[in-house]
C-alpha atoms as a PDB file:
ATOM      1  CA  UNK A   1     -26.464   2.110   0.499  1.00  0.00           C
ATOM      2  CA  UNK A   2     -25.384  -1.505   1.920  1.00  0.00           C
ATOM      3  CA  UNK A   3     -23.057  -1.717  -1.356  1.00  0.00           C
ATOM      4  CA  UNK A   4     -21.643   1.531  -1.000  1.00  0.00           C
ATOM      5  CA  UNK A   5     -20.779   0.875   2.933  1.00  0.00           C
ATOM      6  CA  UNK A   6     -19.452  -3.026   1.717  1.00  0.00           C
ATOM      7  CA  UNK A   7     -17.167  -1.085  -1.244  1.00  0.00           C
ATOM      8  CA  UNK A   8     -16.161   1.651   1.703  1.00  0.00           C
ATOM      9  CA  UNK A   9     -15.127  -0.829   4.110  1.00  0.00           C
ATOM     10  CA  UNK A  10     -13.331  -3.537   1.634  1.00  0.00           C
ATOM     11  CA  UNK A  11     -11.727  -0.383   0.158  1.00  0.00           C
ATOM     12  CA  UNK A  12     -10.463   0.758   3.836  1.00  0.00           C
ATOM     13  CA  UNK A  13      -9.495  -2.394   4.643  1.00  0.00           C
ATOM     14  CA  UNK A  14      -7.105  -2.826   1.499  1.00  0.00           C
ATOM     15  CA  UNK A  15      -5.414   0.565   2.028  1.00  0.00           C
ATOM     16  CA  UNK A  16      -5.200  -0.550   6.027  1.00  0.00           C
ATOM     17  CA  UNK A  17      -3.577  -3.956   4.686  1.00  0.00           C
ATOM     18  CA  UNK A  18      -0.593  -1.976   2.904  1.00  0.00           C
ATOM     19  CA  UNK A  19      -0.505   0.038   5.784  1.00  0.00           C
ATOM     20  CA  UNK A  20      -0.819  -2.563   8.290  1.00  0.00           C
ATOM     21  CA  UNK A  21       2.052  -5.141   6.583  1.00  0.00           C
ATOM     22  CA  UNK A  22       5.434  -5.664   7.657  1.00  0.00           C
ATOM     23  CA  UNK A  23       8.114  -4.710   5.022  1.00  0.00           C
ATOM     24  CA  UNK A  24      12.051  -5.235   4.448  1.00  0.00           C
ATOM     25  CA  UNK A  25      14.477  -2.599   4.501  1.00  0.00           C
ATOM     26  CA  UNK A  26      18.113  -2.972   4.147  1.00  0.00           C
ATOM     27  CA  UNK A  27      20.574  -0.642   5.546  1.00  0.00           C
ATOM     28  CA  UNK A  28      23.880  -0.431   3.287  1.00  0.00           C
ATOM     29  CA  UNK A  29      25.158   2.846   4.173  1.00  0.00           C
ATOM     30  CA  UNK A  30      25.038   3.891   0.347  1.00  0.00           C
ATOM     31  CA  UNK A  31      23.672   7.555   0.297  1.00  0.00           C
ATOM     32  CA  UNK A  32      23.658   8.061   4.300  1.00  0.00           C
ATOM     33  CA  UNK A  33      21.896  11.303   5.219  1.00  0.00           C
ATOM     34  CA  UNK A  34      23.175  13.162   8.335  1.00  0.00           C
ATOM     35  CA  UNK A  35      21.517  15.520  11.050  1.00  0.00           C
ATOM     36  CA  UNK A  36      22.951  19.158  10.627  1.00  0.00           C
ATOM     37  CA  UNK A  37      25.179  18.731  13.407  1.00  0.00           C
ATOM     38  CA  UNK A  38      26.978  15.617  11.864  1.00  0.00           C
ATOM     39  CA  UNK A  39      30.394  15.944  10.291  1.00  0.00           C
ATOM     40  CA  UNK A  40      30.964  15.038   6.799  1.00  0.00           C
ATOM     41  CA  UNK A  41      31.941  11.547   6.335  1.00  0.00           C
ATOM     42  CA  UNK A  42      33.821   9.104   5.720  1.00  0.00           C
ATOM     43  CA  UNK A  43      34.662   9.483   9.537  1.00  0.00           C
ATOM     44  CA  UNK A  44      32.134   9.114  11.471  1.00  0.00           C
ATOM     45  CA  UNK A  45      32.535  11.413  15.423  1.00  0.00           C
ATOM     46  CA  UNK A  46      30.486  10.693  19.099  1.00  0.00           C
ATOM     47  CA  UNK A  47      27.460  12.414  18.472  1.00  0.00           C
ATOM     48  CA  UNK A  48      27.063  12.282  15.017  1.00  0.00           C
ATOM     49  CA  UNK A  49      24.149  10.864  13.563  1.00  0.00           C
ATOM     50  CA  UNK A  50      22.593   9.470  10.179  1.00  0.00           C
ATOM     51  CA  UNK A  51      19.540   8.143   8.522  1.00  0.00           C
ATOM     52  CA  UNK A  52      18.287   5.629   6.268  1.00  0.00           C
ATOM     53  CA  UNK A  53      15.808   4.023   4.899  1.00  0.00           C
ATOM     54  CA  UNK A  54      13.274   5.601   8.002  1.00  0.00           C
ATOM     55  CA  UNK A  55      16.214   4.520  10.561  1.00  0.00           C
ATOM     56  CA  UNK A  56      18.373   6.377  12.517  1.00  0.00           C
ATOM     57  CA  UNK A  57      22.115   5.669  13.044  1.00  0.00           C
ATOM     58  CA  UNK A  58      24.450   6.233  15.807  1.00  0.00           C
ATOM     59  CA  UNK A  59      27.938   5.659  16.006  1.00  0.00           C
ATOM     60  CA  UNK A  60      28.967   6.762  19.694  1.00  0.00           C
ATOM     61  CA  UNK A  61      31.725   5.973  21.924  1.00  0.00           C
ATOM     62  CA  UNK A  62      31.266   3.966  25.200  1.00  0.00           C
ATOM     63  CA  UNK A  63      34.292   5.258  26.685  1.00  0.00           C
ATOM     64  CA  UNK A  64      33.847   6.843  30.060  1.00  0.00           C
ATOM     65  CA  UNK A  65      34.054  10.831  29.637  1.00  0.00           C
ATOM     66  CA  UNK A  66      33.620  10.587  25.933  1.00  0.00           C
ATOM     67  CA  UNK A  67      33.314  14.100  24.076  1.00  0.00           C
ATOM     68  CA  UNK A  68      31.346  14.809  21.141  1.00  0.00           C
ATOM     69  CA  UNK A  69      33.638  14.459  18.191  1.00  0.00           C
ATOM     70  CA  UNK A  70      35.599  11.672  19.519  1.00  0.00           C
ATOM     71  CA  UNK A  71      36.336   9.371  16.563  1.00  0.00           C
ATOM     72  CA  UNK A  72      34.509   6.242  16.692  1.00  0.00           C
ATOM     73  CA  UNK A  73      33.999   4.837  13.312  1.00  0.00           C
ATOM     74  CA  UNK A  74      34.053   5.464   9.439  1.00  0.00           C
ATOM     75  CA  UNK A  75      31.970   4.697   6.423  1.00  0.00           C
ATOM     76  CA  UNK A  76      34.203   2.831   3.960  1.00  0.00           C
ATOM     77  CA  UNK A  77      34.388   3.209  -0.005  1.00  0.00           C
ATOM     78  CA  UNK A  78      35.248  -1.015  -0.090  1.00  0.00           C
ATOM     79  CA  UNK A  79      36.465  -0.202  -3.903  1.00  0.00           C
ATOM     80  CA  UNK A  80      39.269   2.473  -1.960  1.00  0.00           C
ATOM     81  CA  UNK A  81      40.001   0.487   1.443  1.00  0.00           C
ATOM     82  CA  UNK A  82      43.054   2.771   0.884  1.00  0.00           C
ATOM     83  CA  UNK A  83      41.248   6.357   1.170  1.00  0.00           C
ATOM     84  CA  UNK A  84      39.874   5.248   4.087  1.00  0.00           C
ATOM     85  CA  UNK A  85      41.158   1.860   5.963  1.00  0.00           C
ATOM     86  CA  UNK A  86      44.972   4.051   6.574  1.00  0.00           C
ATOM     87  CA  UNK A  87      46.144   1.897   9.682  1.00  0.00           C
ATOM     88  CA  UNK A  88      43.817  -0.421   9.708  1.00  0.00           C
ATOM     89  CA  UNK A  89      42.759  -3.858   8.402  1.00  0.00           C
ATOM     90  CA  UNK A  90      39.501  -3.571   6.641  1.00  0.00           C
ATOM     91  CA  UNK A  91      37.486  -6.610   4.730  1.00  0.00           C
ATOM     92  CA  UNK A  92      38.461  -6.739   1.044  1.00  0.00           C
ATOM     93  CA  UNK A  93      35.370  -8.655  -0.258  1.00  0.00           C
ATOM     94  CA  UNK A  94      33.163  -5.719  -0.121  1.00  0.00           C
ATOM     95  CA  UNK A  95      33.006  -3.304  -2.915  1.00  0.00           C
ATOM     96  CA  UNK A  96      30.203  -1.171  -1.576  1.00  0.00           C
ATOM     97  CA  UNK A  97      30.070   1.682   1.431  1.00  0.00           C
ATOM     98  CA  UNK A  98      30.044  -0.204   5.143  1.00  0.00           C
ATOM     99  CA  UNK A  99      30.173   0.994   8.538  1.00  0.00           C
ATOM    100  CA  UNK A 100      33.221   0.119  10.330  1.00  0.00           C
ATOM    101  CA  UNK A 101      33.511   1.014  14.201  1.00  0.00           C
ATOM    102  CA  UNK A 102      36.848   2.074  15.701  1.00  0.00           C
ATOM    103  CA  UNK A 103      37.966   2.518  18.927  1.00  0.00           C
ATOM    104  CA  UNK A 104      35.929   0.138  20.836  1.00  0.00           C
ATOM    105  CA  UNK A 105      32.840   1.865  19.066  1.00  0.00           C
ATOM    106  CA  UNK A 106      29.579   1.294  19.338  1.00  0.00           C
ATOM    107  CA  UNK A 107      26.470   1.229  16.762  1.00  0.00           C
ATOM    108  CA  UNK A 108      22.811   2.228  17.443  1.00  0.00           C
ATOM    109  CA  UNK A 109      19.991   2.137  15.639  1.00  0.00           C
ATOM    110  CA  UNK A 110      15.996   2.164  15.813  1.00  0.00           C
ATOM    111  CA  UNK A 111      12.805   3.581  13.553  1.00  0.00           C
ATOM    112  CA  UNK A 112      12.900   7.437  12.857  1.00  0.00           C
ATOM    113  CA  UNK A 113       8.955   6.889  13.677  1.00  0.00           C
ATOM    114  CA  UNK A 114       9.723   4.842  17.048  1.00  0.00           C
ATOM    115  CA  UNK A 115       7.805   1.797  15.325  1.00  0.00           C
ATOM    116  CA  UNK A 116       9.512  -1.588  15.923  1.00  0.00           C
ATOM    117  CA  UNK A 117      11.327  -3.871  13.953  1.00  0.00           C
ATOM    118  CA  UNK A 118      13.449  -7.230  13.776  1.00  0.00           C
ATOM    119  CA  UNK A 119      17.053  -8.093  12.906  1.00  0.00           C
ATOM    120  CA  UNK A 120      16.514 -10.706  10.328  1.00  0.00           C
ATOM    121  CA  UNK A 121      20.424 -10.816   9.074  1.00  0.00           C
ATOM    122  CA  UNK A 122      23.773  -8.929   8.278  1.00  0.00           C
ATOM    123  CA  UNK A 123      27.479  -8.957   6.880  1.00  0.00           C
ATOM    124  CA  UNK A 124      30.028  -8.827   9.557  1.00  0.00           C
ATOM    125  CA  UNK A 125      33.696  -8.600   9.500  1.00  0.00           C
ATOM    126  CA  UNK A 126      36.257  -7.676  12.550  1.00  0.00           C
ATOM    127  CA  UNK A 127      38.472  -4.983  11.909  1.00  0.00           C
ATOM    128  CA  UNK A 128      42.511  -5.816  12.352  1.00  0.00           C
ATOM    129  CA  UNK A 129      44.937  -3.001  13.583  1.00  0.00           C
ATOM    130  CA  UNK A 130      48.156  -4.936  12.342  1.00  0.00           C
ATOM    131  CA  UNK A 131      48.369  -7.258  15.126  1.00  0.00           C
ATOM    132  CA  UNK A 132      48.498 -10.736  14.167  1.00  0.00           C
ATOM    133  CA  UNK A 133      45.110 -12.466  14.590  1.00  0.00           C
ATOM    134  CA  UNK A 134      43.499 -15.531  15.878  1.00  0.00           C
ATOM    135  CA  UNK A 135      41.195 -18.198  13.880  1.00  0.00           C
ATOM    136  CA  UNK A 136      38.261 -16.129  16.183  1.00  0.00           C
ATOM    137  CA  UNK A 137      39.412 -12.346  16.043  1.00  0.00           C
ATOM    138  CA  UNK A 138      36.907 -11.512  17.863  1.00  0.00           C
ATOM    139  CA  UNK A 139      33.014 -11.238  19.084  1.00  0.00           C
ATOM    140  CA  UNK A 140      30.016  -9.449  17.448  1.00  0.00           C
ATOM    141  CA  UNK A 141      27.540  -8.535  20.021  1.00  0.00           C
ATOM    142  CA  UNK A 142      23.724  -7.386  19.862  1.00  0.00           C
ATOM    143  CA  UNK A 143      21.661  -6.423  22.083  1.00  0.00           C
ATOM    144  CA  UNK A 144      17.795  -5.715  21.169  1.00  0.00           C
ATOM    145  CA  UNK A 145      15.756  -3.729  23.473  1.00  0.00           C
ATOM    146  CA  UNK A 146      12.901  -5.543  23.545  1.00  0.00           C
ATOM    147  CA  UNK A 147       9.872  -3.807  22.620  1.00  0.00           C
ATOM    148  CA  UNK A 148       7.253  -5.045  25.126  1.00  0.00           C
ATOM    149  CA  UNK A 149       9.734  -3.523  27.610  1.00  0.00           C
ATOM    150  CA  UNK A 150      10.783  -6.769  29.418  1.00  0.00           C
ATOM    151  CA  UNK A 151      14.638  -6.246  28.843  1.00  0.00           C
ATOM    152  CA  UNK A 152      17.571  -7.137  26.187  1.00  0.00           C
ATOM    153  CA  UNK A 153      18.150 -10.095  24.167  1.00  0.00           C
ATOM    154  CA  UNK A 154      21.637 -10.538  23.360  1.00  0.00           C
ATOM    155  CA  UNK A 155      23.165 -13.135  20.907  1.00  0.00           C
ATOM    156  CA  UNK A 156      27.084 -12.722  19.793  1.00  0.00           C
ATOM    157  CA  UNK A 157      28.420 -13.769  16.877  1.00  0.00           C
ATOM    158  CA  UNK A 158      32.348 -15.357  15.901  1.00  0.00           C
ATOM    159  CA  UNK A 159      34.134 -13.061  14.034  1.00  0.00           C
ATOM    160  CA  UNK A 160      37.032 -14.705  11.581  1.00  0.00           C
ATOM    161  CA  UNK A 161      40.729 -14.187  11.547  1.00  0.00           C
ATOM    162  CA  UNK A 162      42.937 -13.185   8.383  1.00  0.00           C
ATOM    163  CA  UNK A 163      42.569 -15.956   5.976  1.00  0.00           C
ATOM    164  CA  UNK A 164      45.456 -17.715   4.354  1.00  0.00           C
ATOM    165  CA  UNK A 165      46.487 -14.414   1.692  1.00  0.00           C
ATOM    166  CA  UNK A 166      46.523 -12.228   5.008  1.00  0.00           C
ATOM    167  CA  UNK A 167      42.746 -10.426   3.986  1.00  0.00           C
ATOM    168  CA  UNK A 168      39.860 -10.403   6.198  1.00  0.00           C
ATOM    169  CA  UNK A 169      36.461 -10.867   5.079  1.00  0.00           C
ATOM    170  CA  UNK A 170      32.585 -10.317   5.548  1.00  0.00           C
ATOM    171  CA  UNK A 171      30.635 -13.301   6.095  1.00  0.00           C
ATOM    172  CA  UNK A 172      26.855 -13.586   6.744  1.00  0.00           C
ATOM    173  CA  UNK A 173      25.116 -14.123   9.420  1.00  0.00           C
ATOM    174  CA  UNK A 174      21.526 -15.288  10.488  1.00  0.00           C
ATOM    175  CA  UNK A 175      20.139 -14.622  13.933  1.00  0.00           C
ATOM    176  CA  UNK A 176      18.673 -17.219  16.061  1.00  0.00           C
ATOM    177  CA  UNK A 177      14.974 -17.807  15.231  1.00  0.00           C
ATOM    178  CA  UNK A 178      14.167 -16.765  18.922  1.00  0.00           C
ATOM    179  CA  UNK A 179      16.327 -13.217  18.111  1.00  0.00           C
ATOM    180  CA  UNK A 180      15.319 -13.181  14.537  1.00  0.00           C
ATOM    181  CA  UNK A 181      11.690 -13.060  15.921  1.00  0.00           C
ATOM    182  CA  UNK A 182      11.743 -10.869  18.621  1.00  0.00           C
ATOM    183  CA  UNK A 183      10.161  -6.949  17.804  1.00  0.00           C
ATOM    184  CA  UNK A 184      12.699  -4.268  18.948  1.00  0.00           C
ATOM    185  CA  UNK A 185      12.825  -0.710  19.621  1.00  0.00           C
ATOM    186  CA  UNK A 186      16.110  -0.334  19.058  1.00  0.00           C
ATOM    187  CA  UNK A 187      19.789  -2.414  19.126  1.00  0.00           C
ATOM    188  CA  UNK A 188      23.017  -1.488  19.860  1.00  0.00           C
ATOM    189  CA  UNK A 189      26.459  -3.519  18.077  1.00  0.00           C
ATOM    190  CA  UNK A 190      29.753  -3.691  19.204  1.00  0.00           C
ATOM    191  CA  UNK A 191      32.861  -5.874  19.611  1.00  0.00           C
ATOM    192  CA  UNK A 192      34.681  -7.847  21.731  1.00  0.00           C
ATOM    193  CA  UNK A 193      38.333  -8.274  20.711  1.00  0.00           C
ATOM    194  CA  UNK A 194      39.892 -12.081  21.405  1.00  0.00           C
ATOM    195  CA  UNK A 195      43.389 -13.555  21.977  1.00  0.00           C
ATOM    196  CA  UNK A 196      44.482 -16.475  20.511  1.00  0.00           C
ATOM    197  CA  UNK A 197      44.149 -18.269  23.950  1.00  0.00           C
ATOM    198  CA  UNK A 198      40.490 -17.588  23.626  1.00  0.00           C
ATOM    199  CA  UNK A 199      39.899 -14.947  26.191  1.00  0.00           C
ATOM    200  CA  UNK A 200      37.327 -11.746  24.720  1.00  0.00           C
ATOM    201  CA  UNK A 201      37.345  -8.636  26.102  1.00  0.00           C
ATOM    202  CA  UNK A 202      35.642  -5.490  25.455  1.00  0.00           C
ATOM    203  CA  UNK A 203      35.622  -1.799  25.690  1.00  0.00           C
ATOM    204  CA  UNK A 204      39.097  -1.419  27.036  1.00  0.00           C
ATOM    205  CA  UNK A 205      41.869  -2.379  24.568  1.00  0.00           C
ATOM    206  CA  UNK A 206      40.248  -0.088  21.531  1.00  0.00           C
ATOM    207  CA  UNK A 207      40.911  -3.416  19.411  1.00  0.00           C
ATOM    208  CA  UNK A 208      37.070  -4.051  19.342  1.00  0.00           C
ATOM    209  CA  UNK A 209      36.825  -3.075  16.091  1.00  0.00           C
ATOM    210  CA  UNK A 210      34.129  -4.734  13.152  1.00  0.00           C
ATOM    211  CA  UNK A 211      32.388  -3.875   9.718  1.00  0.00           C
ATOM    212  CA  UNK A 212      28.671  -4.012   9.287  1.00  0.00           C
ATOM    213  CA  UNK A 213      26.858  -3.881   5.743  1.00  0.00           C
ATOM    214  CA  UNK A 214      23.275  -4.956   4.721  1.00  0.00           C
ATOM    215  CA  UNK A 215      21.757  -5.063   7.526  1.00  0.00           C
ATOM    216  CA  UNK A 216      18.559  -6.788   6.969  1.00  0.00           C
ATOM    217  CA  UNK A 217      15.371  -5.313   9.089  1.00  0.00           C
ATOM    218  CA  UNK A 218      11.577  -6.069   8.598  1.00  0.00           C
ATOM    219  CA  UNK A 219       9.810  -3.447  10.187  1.00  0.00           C
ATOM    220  CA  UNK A 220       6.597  -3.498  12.320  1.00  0.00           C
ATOM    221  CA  UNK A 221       3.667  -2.459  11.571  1.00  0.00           C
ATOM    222  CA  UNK A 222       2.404   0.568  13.939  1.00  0.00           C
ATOM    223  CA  UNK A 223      -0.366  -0.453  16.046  1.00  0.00           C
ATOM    224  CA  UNK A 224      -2.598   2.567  14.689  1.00  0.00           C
ATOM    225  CA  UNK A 225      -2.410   0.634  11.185  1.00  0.00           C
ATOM    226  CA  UNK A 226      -3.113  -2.530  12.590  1.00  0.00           C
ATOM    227  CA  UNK A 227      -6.127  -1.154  14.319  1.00  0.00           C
ATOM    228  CA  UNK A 228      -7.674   0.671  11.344  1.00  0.00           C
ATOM    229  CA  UNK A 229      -6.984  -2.668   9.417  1.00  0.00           C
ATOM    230  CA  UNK A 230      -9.542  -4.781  12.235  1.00  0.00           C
ATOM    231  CA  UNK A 231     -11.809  -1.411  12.227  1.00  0.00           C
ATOM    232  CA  UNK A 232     -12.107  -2.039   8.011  1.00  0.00           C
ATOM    233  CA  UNK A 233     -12.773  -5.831   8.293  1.00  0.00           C
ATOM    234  CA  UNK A 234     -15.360  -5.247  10.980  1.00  0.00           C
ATOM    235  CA  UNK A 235     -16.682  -2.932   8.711  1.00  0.00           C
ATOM    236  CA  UNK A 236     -16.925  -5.138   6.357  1.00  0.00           C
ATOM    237  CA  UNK A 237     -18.662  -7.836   8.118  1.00  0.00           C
ATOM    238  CA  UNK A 238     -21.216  -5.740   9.807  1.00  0.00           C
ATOM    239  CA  UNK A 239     -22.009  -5.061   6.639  1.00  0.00           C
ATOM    240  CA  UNK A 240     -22.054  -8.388   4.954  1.00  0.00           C
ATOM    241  CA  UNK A 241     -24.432  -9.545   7.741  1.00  0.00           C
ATOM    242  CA  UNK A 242     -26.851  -6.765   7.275  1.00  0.00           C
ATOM    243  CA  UNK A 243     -27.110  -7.570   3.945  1.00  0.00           C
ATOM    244  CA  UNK A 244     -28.242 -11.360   4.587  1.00  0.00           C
ATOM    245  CA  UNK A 245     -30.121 -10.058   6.780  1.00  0.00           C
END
């Protein structure tokens, strides 16, 4: 009986540990499903929205008196920047899908299961419109709901100009430890377009446009799991001690 309940409890408390452990996903916007209401892509509409890897997606538009089906971003074949990228300036140094956000668009996303998660890095590019661009085109924001309700954290991030062949291109980026480490419910991305005196604006010259690929996530554990893990372990012990007992 006292080896049965000690095989029981270890045997709960492994499952409870897979359960229980925080694991990677990447979003690359290869294979994107969509809600029914979405419209096909590669142009992505206010109000759409996709899923992937257990997140959901939102492109939407934070113009005031927005209208579902406003155009607000694209997914882009990087091997046919031309079937997509038609007056625009797109990243050439990506051959996969990406999400690229037009018209100061905006990017949400969170856990299809409302579980949390952290930002642990991503490839980011700004998005010319034939302008002639700075050495700092422009300014990647997020901003992480914070999951213990207290608020945002916010960190921005330089975007690059046109290099010396005229091409923009991704480039990685790591969050701060302090960002990387924070638990989320969900974050929102978007741009801030800059001059070449240095001045950033956003959300009102629909030049705050960027590319976003891999982004790298580890989710959270839900607290059920984690509770069922400490329920197996106590289990366990309880049942170690009446053994020596």
């Amino acid at each position: 009986m006292k080896q049965s309940l000690i095989k029981s409890a270890l045997a709960l408390a492994a499952l409870c540990g897979v359960a229980g452990t925080a694991s990677a996903s990447v979003i690359t916007f290869d294979g994107l499903e969509s809600s029914p209401n979405a419209q096909l892509m590669p142009f992505l509409l206010h109000g759409d929205e996709f899923y992937q890897s257990g997140f959901w997606i939102d492109p939407f538009s934070n113009a005031g008196g927005a209208q579902v089906g406003d155009l607000v971003g694209a997914i882009v074949d990087g091997s046919n920047l031309g079937g997509t990228c038609l007056s625009v300036l797109c990243p050439s140094n990506n051959q996969t899908n990406f999400f690229t956000g037009v018209n100061d668009g905006v990017l949400a996303l969170g856990r299809m299961n409302g579980a949390n998660f952290q930002v642990k890095g991503f490839d980011a590019s700004f998005v010319g419109n034939g302008d002639p661009l700075p050495a700092v085109a422009g300014l990647l924001e997020l901003q992480g709901h914070k999951a213990d309700g207290s608020g945002f954290a916010i960190e921005r991030y330089q975007l690059g100009g046109t290099d010396a062949q005229g091409a923009l291109n991704f480039g990685h980026y790591n969050p701060s430890a302090a960002f990387a480490g924070t638990q989320f419910d969900y974050v929102v991305a978007f741009t801030y377009a800059c001059n070449a005196a240095g001045s950033c604006s956003r959300f009102s010259t629909d030049r705050g446009q960027f590319a976003l690929d891999n982004l790298d996530l580890m989710e959270i554990p839900e607290p059920a799991s984690l509770a069922l893990t400490a329920l197996a372990l106590g289990m366990a012990g309880f049942a170690r001690r009446r053994r020596s007992a």
